[in-house]
C-alpha atoms as a PDB file:
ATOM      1  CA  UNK A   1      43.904  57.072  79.971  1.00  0.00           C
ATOM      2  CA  UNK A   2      47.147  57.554  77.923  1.00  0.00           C
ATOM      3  CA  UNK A   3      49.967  57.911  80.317  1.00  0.00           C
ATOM      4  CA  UNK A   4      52.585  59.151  77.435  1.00  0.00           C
ATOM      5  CA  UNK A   5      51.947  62.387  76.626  1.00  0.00           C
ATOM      6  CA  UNK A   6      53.120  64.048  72.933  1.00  0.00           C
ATOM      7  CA  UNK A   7      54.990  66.586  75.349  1.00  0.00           C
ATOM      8  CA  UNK A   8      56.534  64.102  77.617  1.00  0.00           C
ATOM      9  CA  UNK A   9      58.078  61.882  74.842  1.00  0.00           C
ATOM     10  CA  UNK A  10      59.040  65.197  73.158  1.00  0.00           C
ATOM     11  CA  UNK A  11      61.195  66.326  76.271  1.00  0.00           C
ATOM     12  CA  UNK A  12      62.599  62.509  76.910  1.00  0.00           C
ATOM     13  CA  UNK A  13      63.786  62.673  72.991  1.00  0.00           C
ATOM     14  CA  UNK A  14      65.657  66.170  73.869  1.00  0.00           C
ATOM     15  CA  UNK A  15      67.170  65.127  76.702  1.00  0.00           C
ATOM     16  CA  UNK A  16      68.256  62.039  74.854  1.00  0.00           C
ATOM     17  CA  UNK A  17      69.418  64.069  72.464  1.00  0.00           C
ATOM     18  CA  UNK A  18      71.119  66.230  75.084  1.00  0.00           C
ATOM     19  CA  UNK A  19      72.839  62.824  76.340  1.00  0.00           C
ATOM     20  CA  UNK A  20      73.852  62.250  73.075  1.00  0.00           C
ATOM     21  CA  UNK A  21      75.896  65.573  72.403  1.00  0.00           C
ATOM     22  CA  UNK A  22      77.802  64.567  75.415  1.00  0.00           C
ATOM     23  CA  UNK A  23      78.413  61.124  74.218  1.00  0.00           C
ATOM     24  CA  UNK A  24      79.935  62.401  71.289  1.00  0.00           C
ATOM     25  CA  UNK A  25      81.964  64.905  72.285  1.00  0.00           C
ATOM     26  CA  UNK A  26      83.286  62.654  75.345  1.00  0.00           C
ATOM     27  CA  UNK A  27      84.096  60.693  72.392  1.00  0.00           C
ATOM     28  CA  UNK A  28      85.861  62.737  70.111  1.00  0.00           C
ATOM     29  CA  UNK A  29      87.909  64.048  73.245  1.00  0.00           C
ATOM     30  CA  UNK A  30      88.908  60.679  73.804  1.00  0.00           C
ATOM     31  CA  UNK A  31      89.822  60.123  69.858  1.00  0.00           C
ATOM     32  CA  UNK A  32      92.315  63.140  70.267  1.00  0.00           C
ATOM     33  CA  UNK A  33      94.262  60.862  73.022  1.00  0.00           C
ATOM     34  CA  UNK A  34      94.424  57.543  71.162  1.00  0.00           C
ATOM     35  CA  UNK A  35      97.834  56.187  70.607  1.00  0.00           C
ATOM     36  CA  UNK A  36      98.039  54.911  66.990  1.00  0.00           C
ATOM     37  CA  UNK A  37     101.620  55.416  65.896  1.00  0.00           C
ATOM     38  CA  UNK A  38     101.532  52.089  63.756  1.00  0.00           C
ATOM     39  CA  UNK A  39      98.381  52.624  62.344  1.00  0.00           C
ATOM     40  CA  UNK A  40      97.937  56.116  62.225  1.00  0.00           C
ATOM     41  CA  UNK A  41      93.724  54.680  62.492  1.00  0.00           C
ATOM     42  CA  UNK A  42      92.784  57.217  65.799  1.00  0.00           C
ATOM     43  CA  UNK A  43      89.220  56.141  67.551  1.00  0.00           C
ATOM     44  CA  UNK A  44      87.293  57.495  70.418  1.00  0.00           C
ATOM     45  CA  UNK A  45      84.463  55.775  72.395  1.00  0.00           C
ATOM     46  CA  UNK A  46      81.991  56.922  75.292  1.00  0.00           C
ATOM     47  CA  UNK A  47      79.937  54.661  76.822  1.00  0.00           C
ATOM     48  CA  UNK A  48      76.354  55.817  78.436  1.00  0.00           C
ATOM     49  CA  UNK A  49      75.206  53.530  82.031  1.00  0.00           C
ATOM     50  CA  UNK A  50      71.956  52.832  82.577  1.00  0.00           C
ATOM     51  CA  UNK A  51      72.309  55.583  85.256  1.00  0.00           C
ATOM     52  CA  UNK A  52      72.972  58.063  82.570  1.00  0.00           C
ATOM     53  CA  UNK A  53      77.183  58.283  83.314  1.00  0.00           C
ATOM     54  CA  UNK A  54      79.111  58.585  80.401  1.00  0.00           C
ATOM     55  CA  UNK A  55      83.056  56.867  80.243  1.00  0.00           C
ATOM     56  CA  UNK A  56      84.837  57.450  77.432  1.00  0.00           C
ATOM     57  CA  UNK A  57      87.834  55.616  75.896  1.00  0.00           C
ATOM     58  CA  UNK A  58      90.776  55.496  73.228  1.00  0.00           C
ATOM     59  CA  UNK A  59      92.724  53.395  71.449  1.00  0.00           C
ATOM     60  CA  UNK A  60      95.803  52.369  72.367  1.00  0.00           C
ATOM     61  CA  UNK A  61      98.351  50.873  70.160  1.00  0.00           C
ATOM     62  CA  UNK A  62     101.182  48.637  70.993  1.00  0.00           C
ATOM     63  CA  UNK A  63     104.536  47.442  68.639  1.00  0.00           C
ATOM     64  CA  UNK A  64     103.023  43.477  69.308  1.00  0.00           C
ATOM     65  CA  UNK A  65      99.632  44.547  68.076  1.00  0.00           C
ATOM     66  CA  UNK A  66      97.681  41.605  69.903  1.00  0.00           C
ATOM     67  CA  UNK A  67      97.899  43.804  72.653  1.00  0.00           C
ATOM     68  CA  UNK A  68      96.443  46.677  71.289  1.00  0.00           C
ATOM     69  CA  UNK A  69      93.268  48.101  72.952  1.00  0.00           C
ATOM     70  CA  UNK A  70      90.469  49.072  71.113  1.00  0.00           C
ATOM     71  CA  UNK A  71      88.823  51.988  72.097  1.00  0.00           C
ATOM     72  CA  UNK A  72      85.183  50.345  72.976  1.00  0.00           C
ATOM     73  CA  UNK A  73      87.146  48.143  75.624  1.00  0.00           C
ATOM     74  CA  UNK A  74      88.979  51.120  77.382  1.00  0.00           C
ATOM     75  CA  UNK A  75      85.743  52.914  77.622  1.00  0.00           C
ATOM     76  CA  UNK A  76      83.487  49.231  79.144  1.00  0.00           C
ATOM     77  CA  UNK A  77      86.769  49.579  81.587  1.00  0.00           C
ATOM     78  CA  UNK A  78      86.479  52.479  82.394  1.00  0.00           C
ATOM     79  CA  UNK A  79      82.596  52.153  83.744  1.00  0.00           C
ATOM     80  CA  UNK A  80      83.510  49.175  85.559  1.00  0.00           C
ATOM     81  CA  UNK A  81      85.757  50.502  87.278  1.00  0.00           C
ATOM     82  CA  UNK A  82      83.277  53.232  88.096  1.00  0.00           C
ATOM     83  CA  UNK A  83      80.907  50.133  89.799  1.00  0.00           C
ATOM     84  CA  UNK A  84      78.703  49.859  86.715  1.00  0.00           C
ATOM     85  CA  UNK A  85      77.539  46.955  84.614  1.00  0.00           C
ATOM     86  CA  UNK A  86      74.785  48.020  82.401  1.00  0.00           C
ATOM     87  CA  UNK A  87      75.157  49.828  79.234  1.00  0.00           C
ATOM     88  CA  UNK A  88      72.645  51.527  77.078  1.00  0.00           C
ATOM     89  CA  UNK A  89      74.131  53.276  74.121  1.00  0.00           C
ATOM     90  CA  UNK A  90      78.319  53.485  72.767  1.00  0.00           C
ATOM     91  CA  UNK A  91      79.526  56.133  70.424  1.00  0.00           C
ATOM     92  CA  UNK A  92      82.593  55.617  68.385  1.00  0.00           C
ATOM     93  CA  UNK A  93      84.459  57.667  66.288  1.00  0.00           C
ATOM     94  CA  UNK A  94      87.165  57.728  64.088  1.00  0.00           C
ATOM     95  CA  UNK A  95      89.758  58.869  61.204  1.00  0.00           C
ATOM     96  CA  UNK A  96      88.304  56.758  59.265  1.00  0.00           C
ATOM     97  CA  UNK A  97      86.412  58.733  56.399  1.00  0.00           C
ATOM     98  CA  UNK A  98      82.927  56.423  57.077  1.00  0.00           C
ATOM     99  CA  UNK A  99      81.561  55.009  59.798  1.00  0.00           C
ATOM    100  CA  UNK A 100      83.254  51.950  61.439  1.00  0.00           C
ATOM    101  CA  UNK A 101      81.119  49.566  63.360  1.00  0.00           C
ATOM    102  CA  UNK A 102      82.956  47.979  66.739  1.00  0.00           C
ATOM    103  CA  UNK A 103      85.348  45.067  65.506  1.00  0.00           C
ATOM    104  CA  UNK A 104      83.810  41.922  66.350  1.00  0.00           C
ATOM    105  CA  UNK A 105      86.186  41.538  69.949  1.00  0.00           C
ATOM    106  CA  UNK A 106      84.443  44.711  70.883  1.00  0.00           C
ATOM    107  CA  UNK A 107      80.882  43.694  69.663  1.00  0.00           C
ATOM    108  CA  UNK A 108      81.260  40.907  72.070  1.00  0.00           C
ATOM    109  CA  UNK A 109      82.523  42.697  75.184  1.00  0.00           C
ATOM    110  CA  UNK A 110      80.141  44.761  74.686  1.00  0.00           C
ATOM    111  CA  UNK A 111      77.335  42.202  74.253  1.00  0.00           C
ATOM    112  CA  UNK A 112      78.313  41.584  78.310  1.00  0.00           C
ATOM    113  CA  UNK A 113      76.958  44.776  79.186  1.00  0.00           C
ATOM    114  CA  UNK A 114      74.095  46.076  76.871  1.00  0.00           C
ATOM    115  CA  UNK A 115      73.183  43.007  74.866  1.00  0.00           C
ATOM    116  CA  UNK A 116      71.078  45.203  72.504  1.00  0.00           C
ATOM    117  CA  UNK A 117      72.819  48.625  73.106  1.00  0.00           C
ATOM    118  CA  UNK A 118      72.609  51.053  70.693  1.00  0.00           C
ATOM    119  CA  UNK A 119      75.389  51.643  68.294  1.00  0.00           C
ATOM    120  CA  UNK A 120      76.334  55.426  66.796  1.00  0.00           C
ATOM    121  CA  UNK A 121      79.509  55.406  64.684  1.00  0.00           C
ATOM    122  CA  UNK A 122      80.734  58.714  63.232  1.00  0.00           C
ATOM    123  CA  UNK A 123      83.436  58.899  59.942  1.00  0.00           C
ATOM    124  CA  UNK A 124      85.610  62.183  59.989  1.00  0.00           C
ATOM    125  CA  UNK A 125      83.325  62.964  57.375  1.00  0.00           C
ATOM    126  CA  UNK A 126      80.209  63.684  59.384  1.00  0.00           C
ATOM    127  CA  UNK A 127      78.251  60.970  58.258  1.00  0.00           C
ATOM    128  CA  UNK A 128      76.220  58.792  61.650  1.00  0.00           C
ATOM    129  CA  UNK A 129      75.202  55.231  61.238  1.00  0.00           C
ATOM    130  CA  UNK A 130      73.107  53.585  63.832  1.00  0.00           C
ATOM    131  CA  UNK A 131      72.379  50.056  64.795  1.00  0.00           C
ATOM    132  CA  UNK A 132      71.227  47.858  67.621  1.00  0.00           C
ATOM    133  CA  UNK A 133      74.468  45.646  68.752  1.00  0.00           C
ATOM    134  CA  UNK A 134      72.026  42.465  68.536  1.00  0.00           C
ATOM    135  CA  UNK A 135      72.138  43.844  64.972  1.00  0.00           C
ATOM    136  CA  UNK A 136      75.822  43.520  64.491  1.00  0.00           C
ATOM    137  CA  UNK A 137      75.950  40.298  66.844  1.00  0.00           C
ATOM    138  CA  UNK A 138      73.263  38.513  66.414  1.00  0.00           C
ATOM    139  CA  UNK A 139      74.649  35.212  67.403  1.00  0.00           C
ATOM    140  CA  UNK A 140      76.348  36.469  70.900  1.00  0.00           C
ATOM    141  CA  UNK A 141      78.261  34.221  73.384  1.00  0.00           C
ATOM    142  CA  UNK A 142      76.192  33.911  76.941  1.00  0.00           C
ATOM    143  CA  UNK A 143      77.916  31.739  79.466  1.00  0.00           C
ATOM    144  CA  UNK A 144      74.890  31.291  81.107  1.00  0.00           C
ATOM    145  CA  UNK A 145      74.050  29.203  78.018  1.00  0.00           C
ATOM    146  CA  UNK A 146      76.514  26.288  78.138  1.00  0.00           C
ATOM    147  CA  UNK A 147      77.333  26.216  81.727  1.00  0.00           C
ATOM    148  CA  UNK A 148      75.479  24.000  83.684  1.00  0.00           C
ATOM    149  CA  UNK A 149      73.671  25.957  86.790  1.00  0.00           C
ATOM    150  CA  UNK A 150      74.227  24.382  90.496  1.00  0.00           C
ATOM    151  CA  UNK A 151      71.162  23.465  92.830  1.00  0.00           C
ATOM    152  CA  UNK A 152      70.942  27.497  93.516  1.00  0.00           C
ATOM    153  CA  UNK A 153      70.773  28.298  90.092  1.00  0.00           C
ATOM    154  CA  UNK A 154      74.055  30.048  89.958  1.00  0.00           C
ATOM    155  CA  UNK A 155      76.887  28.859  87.732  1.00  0.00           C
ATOM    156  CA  UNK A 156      79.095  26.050  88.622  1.00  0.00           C
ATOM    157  CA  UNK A 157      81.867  27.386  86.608  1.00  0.00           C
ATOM    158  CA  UNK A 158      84.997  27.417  88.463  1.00  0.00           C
ATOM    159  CA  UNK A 159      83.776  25.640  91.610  1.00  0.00           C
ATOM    160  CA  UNK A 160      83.131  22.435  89.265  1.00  0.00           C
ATOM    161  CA  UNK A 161      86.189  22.351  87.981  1.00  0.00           C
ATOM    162  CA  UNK A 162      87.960  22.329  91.058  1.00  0.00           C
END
């Protein structure tokens, strides 16, 4: 008995598609609110939830650029503050003629939420790249890995060290 019919996956891929059109254009609205006045580099981000929400994002420059915001991180804030904690797909966008990829601080915050979430950059050219973010970070940082789980199984973290 197949379960998966040609039709069904045909109407899951449009209204994936569907989701997608509203990824990117959450994004690009975001892009036209970044605040780049050092860099003149504009970018826009939207998020998509595992329930299906989308939060978008900008950059947001600052004169002591270490505390700059990239636009990947305003958008993961903005779904957590929403309640939600699992990602599924980011869409950036930018000035930049090609595609960008996230930088590698945003490849890792985003590694917290949708460990192999897929990746659409657009250039102001037009031209999409895709990739899974296991792709871009293949080596990613899980705390789980190096801290040492209690009798419970939960993470001693802070309660060990006090």
């Amino acid at each position: 008995m197949r379960i998966c019919s040609s039709r069904l996956l045909r109407r899951y891929e449009m209204a994936s598609e569907m989701g997608l059109a509203e990824l990117r254009a959450e994004a690009h609205r975001a892009m036209e609110m970044a605040y780049a006045p050092y860099s003149e580099f504009r970018v826009g981000s939207a998020v998509e939830t595992a329930e299906g929400e989308v939060h978008a994002g900008c950059n947001v420059e600052n004169a002591s650029f270490s505390v700059t915001m990239c636009a990947e991180r305003v958008a993961i804030g903005a779904a957590v503050t929403a309640g939600r904690r699992a990602l599924r797909r980011v869409y950036v966008c930018s000035t930049s003629p090609e595609p960008v990829p996230p930088c590698g601080v945003c490849r890792q915050a985003l590694a917290e939420f949708g460990p192999d979430l897929e990746v659409i950059s657009e250039g102001a050219g037009g031209q999409i790249r895709r990739w899974r973010l296991s792709e871009l970070l293949p080596a990613q940082f899980r705390l789980e890995e190096h801290v040492q789980a209690d009798e419970d199984g939960r993470n001693a973290g802070a309660e060990a060290r006090t």
